[in-house]
C-alpha atoms as a PDB file:
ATOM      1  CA  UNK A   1      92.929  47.041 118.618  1.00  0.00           C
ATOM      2  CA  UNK A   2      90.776  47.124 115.369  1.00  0.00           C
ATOM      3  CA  UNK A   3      90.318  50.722 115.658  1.00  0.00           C
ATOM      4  CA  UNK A   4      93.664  51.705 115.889  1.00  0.00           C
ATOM      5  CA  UNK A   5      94.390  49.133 112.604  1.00  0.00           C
ATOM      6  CA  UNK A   6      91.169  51.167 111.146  1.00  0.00           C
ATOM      7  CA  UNK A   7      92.796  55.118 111.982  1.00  0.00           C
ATOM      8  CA  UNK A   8      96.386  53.767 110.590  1.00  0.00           C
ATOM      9  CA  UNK A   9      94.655  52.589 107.561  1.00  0.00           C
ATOM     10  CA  UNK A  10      92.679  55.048 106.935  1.00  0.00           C
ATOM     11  CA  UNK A  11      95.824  57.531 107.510  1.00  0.00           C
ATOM     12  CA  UNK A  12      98.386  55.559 105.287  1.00  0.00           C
ATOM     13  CA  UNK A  13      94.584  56.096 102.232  1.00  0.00           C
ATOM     14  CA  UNK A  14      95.127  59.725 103.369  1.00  0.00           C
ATOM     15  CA  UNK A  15      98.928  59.998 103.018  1.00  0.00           C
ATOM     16  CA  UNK A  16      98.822  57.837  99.450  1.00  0.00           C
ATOM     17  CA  UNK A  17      96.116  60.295  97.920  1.00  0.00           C
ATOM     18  CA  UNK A  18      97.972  63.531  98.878  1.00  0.00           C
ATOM     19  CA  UNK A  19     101.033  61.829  97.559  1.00  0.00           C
ATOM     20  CA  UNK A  20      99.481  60.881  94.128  1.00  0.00           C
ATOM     21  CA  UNK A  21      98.139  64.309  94.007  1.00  0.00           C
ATOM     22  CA  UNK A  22     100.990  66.274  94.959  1.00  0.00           C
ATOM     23  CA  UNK A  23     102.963  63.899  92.295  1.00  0.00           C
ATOM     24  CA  UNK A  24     100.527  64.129  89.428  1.00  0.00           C
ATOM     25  CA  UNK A  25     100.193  68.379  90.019  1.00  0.00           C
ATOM     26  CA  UNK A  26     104.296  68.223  89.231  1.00  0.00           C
ATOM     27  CA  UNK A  27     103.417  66.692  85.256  1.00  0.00           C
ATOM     28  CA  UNK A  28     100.769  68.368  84.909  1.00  0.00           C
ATOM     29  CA  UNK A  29     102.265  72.025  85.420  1.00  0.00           C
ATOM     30  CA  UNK A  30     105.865  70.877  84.254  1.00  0.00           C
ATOM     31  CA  UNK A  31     104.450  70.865  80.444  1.00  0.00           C
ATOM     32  CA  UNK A  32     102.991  74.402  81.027  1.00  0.00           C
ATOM     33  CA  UNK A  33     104.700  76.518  78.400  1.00  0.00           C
ATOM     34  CA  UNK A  34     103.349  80.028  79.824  1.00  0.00           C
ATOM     35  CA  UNK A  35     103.774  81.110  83.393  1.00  0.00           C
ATOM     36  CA  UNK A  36     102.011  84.216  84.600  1.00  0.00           C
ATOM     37  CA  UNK A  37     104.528  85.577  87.382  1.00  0.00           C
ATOM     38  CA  UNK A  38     102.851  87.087  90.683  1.00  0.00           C
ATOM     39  CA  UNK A  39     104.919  88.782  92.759  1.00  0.00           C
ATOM     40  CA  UNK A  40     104.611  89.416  96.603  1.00  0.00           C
ATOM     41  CA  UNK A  41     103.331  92.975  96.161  1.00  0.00           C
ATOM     42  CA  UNK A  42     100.414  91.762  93.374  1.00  0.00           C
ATOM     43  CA  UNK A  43      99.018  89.615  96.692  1.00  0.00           C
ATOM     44  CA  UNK A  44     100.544  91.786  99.604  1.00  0.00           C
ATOM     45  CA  UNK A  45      99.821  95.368  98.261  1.00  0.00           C
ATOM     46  CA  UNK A  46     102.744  97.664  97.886  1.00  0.00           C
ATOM     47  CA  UNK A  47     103.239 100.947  97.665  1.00  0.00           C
ATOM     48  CA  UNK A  48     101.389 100.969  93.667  1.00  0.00           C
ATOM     49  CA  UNK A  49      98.882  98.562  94.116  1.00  0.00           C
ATOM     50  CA  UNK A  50      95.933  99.204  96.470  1.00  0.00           C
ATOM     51  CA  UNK A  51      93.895  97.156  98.025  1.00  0.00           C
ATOM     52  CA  UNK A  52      96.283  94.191  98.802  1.00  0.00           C
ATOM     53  CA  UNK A  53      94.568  91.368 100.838  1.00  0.00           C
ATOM     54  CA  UNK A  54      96.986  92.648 103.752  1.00  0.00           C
ATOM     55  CA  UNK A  55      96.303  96.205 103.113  1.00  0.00           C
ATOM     56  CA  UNK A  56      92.364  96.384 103.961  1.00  0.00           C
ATOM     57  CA  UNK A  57      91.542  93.388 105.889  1.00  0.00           C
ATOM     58  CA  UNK A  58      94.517  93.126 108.532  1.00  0.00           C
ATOM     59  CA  UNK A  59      91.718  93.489 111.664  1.00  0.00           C
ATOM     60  CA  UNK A  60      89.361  91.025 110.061  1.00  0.00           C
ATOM     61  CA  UNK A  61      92.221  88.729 108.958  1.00  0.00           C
ATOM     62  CA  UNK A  62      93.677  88.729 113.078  1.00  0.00           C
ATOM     63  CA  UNK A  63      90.182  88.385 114.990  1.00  0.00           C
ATOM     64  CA  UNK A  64      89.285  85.436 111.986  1.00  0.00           C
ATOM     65  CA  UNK A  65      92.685  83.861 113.794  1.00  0.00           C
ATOM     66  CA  UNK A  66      92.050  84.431 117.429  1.00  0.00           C
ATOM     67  CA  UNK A  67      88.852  83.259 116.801  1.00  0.00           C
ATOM     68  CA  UNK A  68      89.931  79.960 115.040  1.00  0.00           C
ATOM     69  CA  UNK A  69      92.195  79.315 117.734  1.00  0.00           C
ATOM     70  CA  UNK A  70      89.290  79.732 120.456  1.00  0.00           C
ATOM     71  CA  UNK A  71      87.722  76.926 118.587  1.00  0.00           C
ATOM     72  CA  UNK A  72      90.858  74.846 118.081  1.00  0.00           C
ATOM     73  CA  UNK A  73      92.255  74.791 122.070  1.00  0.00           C
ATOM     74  CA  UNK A  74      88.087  74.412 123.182  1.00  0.00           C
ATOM     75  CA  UNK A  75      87.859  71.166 120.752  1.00  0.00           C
ATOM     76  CA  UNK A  76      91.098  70.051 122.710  1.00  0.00           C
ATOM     77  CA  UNK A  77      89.346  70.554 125.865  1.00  0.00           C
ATOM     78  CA  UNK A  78      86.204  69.068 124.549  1.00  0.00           C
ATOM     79  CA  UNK A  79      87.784  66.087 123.478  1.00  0.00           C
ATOM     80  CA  UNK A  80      90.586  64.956 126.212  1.00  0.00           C
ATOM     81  CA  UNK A  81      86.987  66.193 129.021  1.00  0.00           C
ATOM     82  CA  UNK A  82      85.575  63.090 127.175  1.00  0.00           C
ATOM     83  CA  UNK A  83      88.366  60.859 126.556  1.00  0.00           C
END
């Protein structure tokens, strides 16, 4: 019983941090008089900007994902083995 009352407390500490964060970030940036736009082809690459982080790393980018889910679904298995 106490560690369940610990994990909800310690997720409600969580939730109220991200929360003040994500609430502070909004004044801070809503005085900003200058905004620097970035478009989807300034990140993505298009046809006159080379070297887009989708244009030269699209392998590395999918085997970084299968590989992260590998780790995800055996940490599953790890944990509900022991549980």
């Amino acid at each position: 019983m106490f560690n369940k009352l610990f994990n909800l407390l310690i997720a409600l500490l969580l939730f109220a941090v991200l929360f003040m964060a994500i609430d502070d970030s909004t004044r801070v940036w809503a005085g900003k008089d200058e905004v620097t736009p970035i478009s989807i082809g300034d990140i993505a690459g298009g046809p006159e900007v080379r070297g887009g982080i989708f244009s030269d790393f699209v392998f590395s980018f999918e085997l970084l994902s299968l590989l992260l889910l590998a780790a995800l679904i055996g940490a599953l298995y790890i944990a509900k083995k022991e549980a």
